[in-house]
Every structure is written in structure tokens, then in C-alpha cells.
Protein backbone atom coordinates (compact mmCIF):
# COMPACT_ATOMS: atom_id res chain seq x y z
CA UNK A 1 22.27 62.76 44.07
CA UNK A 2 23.42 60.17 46.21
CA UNK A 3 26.27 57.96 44.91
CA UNK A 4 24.52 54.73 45.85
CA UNK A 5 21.30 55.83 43.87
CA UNK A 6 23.09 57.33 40.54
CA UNK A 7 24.31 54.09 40.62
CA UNK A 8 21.80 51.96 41.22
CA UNK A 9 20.16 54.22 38.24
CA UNK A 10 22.59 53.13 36.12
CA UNK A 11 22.38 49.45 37.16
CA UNK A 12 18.58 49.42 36.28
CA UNK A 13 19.17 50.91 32.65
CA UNK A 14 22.18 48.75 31.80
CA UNK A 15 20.67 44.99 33.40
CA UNK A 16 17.32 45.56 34.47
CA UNK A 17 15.77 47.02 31.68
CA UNK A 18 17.04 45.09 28.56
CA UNK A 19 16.65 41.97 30.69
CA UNK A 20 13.11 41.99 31.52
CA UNK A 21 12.67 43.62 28.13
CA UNK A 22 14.05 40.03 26.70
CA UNK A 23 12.28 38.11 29.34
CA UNK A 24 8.88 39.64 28.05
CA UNK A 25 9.56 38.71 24.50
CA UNK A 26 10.29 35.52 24.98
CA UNK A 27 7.59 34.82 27.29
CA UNK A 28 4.84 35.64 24.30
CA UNK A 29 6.53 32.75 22.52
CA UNK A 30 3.68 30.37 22.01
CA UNK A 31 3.48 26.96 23.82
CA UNK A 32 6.24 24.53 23.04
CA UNK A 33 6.66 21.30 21.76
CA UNK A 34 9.77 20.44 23.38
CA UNK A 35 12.19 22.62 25.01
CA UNK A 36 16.01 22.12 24.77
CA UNK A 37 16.32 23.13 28.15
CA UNK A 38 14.42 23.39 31.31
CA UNK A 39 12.21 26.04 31.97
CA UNK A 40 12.26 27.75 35.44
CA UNK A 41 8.98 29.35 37.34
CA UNK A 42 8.35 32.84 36.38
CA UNK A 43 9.54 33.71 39.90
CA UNK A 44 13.00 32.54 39.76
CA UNK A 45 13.88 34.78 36.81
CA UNK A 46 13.11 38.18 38.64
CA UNK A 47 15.76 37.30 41.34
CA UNK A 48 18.57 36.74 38.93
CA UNK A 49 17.87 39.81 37.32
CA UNK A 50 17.84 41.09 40.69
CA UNK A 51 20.65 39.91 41.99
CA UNK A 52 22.63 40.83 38.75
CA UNK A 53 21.28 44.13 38.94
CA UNK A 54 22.98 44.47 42.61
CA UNK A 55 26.11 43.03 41.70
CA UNK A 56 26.51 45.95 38.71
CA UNK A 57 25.34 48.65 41.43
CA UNK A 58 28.40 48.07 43.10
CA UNK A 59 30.64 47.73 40.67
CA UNK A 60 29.48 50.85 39.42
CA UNK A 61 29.87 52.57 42.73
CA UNK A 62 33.45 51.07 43.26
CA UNK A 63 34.63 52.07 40.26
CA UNK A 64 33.12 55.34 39.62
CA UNK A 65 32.70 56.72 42.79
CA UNK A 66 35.37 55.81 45.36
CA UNK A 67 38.83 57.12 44.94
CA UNK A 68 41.77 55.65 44.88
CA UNK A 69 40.97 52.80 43.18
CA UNK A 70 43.31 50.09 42.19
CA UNK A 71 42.97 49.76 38.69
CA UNK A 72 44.35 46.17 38.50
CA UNK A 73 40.82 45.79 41.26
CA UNK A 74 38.92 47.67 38.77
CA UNK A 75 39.76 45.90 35.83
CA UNK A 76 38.89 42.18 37.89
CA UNK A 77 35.77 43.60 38.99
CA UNK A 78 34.61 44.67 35.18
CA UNK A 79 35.55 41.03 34.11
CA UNK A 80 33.42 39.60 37.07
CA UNK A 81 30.61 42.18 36.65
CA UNK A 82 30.99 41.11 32.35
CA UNK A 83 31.00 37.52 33.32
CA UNK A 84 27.74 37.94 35.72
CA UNK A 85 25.88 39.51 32.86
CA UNK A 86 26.62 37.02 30.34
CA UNK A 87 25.84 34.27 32.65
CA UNK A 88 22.53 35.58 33.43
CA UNK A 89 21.39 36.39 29.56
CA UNK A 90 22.50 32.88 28.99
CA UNK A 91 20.05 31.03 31.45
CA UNK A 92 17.35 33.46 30.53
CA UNK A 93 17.69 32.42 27.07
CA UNK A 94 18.73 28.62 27.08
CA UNK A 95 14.62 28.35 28.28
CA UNK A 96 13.57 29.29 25.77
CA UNK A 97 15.26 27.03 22.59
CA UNK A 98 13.34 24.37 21.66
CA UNK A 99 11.03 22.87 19.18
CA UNK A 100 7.91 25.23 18.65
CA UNK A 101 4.38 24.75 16.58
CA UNK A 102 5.78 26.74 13.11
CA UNK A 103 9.18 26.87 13.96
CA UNK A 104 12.87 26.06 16.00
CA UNK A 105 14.34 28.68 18.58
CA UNK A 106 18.18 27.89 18.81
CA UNK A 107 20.70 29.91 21.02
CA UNK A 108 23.76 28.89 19.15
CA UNK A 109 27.33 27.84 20.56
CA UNK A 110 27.68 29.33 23.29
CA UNK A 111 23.91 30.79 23.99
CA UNK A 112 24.51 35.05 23.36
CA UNK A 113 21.96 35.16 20.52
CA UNK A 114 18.94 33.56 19.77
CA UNK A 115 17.59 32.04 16.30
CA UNK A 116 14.13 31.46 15.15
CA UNK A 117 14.37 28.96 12.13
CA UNK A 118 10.77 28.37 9.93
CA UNK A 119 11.00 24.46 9.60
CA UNK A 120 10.70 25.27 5.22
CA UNK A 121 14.40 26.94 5.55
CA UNK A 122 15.39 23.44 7.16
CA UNK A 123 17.32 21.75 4.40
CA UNK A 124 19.00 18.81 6.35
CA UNK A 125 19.55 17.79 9.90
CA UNK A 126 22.36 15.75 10.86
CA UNK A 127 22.52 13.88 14.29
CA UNK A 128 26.21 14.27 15.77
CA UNK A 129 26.28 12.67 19.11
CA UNK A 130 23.65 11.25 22.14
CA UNK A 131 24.89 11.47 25.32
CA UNK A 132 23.31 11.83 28.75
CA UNK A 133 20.16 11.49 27.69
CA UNK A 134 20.61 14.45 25.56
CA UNK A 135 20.83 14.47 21.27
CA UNK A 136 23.11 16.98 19.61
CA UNK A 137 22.07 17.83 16.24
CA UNK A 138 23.21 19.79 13.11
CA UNK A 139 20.63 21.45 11.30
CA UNK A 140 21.53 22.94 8.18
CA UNK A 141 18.97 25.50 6.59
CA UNK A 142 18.55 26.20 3.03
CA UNK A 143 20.98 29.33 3.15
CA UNK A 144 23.79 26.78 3.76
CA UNK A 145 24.17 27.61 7.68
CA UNK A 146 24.93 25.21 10.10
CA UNK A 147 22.99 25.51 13.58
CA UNK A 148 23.90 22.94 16.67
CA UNK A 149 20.59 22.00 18.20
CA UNK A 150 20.40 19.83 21.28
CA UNK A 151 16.83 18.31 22.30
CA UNK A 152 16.42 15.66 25.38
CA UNK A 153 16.50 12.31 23.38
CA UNK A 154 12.53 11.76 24.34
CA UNK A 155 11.92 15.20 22.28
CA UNK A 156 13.47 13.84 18.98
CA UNK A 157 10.92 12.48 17.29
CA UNK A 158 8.52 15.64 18.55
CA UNK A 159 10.59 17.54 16.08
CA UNK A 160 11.64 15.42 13.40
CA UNK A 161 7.51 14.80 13.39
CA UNK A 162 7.21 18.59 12.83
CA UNK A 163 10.02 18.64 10.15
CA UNK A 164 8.51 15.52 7.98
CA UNK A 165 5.63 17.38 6.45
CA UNK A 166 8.68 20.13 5.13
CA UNK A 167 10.96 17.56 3.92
């Protein structure tokens, strides 16, 4: 097979597929409330897989297929490829936090993982900080965890609205 194609292969299974994998879960979310974040068109997701994709295709073909490679080069051009994929998980995710109907979708410090929190598992919330228009909050479930939670300033009472009937 063609070097450009095995790789491109191997782009597709290791970005394309687990991101639009993500990007379909999280787009059968229902409706929400308030979102922590902006959400982008449907459209603009697709090219940042895309382009993500392409970026991995040739680091994949640089490092695997040419010879004579620097490994110093090699090792930079893992780190970018790495930092390219985080990036773009991240601003799929960050969409999709927010304050939903039966519960709150949270993406945590620096926005790797996602958490769905039932508003009955919310034992406290703590307001740390407003700034920019934006609040920060602490929201401590019942199992003792800690979450940071930030919600445009307009969206604060959307959720503490949704939390009073738990509390």
C-alpha cells in the first residue's frame, strides 16, 4: 500500500473515529439550559477533526515512513501532533458543559474528561470568583468531590433555579 494511504488509515482510526464517535454522543445530549461555553455550528466541528486528522497523517508518514529521521524532529513533532489532539478534544468538549434539564455536564480543570452530575448528588455549591462576565463555582457532591463549574453570570440563577427543588 501506498505510504501516504497506510497512513492516512491510521490517522482516521486514531482521530477521526473516536472524535466523531464523541461528537455523536454528545450531540444526543438533550437541549440545554445554559451552556458554560459557546456552542459552534455543526459544520465547524467536522473541519477540526479534519484538519487534526491531516496534521496526524503526516506525522505518521514522517515518522514512520521516511528514513533518516532526526529523532530530536521526531520527538517535537509527537509533542505537536499530542498537543493538536488535546486541543481539539478540548473545544469539542468545552460545548458541551453546562446546566441541563436533570442534570450538570462539567469538563473539569483542564477539560480531558467530562462529568455528568444528577443535581440530588449536589450537596453544596460554593461561588469562588466573577470575573469577565463569567462565575466560577465549586460544586461539591454528596461523595465529598469537589467540581469547578463556570457558567456566564446571566446563567446563574438558570441553575441555582434547577438546584433549589434538590436542596
Amino acid at each position: 500500500m501506498p505510504t501516504w494511504f497506510t497512513s492516512l488509515l491510521l490517522a482516521v482510526l486514531i482521530v477521526t473515529i473516536p472524535f466523531t464517535l464523541i461528537l455523536k454522543i454528545m450531540l444526543r445530549l438533550p437541549k440545554p439550559l445554559a451552556l458554560s461555553h459557546r456552542r459552534w455550528p455543526a459544520e465547524v466541528n467536522y473541519p477540526l477533526i479534519g484538519a487534526i486528522t491531516a496534521y496526524v497523517t503526516v506525522f505518521i508518514r514522517s515518522a514512520y515512513y521516511v528514513r533518516g529521521s532526526d529523532p530530536p524532529a521526531v520527538l517535537m513533532q509527537f509533542v505537536i501532533a499530542a498537543l493538536a489532539y488535546i486541543f481539539g478534544l478540548v473545544l469539542i468538549l468545552r460545548q458541551f458543559s453546562g446546566v441541563y434539564p436533570e442534570y450538570i455536564v462539567t469538563t473539569g480543570r483542564i477539560g480531558l474528561f467530562i462529568r455528568k452530575t444528577v443535581y440530588r448528588n449536589i450537596a453544596d455549591v460554593e461561588e469562588v470568583s466573577r470575573r469577565a462576565g463569567e462565575a466560577h463555582l465549586r460544586v461539591i457532591t454528596s461523595y465529598g468531590l469537589a467540581i469547578p463549574f463556570t457558567l456566564p453570570a446571566r446563567s446563574v440563577p438558570i441553575f441555582y433555579e434547577r438546584l433549589k427543588p434538590e436542596l
